[in-house]
C-alpha atoms as a PDB file:
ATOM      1  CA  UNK A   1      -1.146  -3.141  -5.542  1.00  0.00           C
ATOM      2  CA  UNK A   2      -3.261  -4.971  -3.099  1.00  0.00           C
ATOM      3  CA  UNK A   3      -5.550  -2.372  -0.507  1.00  0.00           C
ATOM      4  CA  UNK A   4      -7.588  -3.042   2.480  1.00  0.00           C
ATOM      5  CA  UNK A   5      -9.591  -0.135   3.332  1.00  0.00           C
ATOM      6  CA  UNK A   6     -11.014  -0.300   6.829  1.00  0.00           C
ATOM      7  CA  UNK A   7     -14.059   1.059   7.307  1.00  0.00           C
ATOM      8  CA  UNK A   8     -13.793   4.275   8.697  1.00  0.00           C
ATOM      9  CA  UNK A   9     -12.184   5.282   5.847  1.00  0.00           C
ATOM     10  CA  UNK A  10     -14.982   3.487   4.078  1.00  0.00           C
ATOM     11  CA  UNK A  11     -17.314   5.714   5.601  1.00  0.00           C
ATOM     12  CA  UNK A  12     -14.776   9.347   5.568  1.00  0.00           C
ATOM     13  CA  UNK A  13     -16.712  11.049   2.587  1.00  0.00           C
ATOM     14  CA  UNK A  14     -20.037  11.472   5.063  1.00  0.00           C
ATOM     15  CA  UNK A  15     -17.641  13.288   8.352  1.00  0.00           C
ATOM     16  CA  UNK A  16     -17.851  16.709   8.373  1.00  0.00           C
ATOM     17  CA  UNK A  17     -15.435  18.164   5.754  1.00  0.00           C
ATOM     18  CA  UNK A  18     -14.746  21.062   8.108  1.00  0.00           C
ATOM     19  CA  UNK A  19     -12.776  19.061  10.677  1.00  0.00           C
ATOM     20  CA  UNK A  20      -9.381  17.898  10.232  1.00  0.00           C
ATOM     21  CA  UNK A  21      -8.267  16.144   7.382  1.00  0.00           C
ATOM     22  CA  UNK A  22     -12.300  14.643   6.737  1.00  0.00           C
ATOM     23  CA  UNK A  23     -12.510  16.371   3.467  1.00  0.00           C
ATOM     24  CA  UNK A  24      -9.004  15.179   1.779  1.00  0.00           C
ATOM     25  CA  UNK A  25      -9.325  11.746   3.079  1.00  0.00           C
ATOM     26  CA  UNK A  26     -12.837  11.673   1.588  1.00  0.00           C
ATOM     27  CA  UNK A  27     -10.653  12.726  -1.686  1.00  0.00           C
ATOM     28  CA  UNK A  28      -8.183   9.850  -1.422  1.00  0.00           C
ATOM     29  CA  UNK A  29     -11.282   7.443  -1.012  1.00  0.00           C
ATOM     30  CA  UNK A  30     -12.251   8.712  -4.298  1.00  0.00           C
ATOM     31  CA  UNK A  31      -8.897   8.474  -5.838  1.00  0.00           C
ATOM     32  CA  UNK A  32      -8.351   4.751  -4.569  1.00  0.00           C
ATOM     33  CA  UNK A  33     -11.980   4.011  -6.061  1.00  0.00           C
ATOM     34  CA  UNK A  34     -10.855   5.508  -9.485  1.00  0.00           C
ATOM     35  CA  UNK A  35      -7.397   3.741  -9.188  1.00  0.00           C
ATOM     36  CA  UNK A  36      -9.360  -0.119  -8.962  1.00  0.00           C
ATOM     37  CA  UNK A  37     -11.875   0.972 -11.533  1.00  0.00           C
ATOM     38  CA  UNK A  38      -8.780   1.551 -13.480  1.00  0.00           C
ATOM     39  CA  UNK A  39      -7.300  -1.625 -12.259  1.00  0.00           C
ATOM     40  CA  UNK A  40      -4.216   0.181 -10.952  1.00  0.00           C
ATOM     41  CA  UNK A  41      -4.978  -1.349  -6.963  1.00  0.00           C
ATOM     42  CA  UNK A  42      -6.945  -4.162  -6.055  1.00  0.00           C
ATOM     43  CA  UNK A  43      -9.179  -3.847  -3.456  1.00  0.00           C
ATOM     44  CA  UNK A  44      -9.807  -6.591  -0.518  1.00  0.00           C
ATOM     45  CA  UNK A  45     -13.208  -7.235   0.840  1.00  0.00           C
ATOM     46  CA  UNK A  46     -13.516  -9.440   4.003  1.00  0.00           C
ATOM     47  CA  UNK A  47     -16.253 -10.896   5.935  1.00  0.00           C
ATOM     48  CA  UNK A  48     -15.131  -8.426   8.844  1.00  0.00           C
ATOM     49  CA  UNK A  49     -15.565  -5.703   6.651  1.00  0.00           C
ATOM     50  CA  UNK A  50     -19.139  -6.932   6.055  1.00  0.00           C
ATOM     51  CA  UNK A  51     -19.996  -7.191   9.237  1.00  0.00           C
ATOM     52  CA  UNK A  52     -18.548  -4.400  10.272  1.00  0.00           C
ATOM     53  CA  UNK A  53     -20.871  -2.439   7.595  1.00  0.00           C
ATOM     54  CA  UNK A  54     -23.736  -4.501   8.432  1.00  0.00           C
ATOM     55  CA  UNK A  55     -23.679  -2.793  12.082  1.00  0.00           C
ATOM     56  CA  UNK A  56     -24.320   0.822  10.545  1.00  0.00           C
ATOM     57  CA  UNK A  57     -26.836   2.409  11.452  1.00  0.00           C
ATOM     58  CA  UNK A  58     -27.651   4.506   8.378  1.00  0.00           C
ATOM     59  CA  UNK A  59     -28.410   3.342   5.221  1.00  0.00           C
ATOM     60  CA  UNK A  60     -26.965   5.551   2.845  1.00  0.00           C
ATOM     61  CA  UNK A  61     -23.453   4.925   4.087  1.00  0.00           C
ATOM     62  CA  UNK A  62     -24.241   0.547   4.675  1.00  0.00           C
ATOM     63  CA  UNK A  63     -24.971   1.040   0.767  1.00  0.00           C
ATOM     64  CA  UNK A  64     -22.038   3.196  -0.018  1.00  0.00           C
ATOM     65  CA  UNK A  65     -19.715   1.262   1.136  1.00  0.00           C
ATOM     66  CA  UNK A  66     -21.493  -1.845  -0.485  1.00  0.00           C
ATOM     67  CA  UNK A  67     -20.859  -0.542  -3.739  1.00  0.00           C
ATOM     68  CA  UNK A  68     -16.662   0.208  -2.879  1.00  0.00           C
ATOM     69  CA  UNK A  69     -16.441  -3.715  -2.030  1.00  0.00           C
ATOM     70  CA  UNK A  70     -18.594  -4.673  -5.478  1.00  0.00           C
ATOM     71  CA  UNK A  71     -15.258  -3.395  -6.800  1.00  0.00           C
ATOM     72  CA  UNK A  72     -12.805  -5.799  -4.747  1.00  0.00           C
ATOM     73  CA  UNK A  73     -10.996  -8.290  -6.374  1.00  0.00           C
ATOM     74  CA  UNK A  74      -9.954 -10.554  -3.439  1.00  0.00           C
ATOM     75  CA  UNK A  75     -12.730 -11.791  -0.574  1.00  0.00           C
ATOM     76  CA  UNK A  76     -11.202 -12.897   2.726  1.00  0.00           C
ATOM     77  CA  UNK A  77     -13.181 -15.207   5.374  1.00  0.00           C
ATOM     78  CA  UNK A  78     -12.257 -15.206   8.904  1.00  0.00           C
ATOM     79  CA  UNK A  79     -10.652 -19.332   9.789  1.00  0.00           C
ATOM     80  CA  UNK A  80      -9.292 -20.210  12.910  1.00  0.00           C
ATOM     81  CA  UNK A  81      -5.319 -18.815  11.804  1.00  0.00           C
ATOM     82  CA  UNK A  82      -7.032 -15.085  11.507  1.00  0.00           C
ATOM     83  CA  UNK A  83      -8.928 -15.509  14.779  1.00  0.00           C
ATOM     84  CA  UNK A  84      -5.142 -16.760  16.628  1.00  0.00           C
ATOM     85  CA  UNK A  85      -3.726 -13.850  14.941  1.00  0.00           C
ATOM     86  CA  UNK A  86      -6.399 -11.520  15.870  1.00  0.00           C
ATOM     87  CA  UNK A  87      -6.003 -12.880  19.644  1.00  0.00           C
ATOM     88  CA  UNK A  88      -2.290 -12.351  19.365  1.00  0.00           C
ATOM     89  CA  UNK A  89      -2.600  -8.793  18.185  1.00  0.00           C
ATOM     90  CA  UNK A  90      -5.219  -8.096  20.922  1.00  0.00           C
ATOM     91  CA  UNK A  91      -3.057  -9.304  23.303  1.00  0.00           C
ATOM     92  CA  UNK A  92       0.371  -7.743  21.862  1.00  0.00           C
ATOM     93  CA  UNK A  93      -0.684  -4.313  21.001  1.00  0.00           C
ATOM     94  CA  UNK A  94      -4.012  -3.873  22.983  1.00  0.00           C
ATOM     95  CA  UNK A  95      -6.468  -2.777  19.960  1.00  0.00           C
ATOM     96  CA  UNK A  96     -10.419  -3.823  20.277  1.00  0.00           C
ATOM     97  CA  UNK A  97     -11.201  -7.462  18.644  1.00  0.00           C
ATOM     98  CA  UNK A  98     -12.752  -6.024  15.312  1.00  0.00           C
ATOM     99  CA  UNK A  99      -9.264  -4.014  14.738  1.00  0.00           C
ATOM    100  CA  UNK A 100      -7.313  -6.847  15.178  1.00  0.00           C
ATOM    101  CA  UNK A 101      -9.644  -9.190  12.586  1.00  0.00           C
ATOM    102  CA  UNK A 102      -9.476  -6.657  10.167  1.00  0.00           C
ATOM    103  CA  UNK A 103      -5.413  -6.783  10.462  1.00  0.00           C
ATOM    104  CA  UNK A 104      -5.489 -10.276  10.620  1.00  0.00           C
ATOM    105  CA  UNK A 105      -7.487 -11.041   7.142  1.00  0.00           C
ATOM    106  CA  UNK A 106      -5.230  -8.216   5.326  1.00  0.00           C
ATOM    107  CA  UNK A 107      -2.002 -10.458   6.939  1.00  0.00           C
ATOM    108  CA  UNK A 108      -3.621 -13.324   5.221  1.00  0.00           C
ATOM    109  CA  UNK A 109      -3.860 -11.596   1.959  1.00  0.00           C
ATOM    110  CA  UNK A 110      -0.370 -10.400   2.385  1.00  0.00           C
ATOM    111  CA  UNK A 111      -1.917  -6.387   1.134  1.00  0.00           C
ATOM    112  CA  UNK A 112       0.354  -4.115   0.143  1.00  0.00           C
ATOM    113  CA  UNK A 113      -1.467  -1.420   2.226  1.00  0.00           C
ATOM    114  CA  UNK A 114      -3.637  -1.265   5.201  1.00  0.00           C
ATOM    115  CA  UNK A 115      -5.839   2.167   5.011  1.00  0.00           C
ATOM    116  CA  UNK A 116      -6.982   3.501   7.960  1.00  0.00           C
ATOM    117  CA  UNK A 117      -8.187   6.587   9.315  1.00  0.00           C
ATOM    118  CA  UNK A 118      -7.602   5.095  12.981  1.00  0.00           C
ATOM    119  CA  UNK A 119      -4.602   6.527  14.033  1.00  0.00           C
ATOM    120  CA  UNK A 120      -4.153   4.317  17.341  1.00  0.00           C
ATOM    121  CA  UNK A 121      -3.854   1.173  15.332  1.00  0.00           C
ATOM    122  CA  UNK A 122      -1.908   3.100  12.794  1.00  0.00           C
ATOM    123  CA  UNK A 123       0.617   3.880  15.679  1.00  0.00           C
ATOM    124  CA  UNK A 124       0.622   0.649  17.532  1.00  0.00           C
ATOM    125  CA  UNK A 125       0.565  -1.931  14.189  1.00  0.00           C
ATOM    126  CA  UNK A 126       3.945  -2.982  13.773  1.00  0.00           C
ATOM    127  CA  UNK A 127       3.259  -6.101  11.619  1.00  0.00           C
ATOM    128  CA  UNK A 128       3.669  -7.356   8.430  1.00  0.00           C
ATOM    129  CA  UNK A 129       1.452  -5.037   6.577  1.00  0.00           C
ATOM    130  CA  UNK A 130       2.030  -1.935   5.707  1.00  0.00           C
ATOM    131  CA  UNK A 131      -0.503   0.233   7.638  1.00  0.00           C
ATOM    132  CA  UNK A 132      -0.814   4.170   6.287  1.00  0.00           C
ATOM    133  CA  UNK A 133      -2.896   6.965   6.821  1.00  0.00           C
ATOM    134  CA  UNK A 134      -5.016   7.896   3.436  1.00  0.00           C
ATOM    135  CA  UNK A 135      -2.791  11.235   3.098  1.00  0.00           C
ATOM    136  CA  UNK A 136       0.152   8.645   3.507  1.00  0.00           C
ATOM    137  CA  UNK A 137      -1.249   6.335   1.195  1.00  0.00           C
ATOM    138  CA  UNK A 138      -0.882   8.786  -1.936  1.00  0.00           C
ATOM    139  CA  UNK A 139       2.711   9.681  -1.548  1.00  0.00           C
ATOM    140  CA  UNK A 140       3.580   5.577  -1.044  1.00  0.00           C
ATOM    141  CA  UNK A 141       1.489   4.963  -3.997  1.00  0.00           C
ATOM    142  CA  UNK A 142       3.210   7.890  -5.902  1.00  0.00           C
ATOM    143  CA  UNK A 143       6.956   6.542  -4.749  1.00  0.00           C
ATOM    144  CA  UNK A 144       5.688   2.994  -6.074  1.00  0.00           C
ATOM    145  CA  UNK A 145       4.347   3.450  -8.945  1.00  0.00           C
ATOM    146  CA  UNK A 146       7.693   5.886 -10.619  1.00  0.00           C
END
């Protein structure tokens, strides 16, 4: 099974554990770590996701999330077909520019799952990616995997 993480899931174990769901999406992070070190997902990396973590302001998190993508077993550049697509779902569905890049490369991997914690995109995505909350995640991984 094929996973792009985006990265505020990435970065859910360090929001306050008090609020919301934080604390068992932080949990579901861990489990989706555990499940590529077991080779049971494969996780995607992109350049988007790099930059993206390149932007953060505090260390400890840049090199957290570092060490999730030293795991992934696909890299995916941004080309000229993700940046159309990105336009196109900027356009179509009115999320910010980085959103649609980060749907874009996981179309071009053709992922199984999209994991995000954003639940605008996770409303308005109606591509061809599966895109699921983390708490959503485990019971489609669960169902696949009987």
């Amino acid at each position: 099974m094929l996973v792009y993480l985006d990265n505020r899931f990435l970065n859910r174990p360090f929001d306050d554990p008090d609020v919301g769901t934080n604390k068992l999406e932080g949990e579901v992070l861990s489990l989706v770590i555990k499940l590529a070190s077991q080779s049971k997902v494969k996780i995607v990396n992109s350049s988007v996701i790099e930059y993206e973590n390149s932007l953060n302001p505090i260390p400890e998190r840049k090199v957290f999330v570092e060490t999730i993508l030293k795991q992934a077993k696909v890299y995916q550049n941004v080309d000229d077909n993700i940046r159309n697509q990105a336009e196109h779902l900027v356009k179509s569905i009115n999320i910010s520019p980085i959103d649609a890049l980060h749907l874009a490369c996981a179309e071009a991997v053709n992922v199984d799952v999209f994991i995000s914690c954003d639940y605008g995109i996770i409303k308005k995505y109606k591509g061809k990616v599966r895109v699921t909350t983390p708490l959503e995640f485990v019971n489609y991984y669960n169902h696949a995997n009987k």
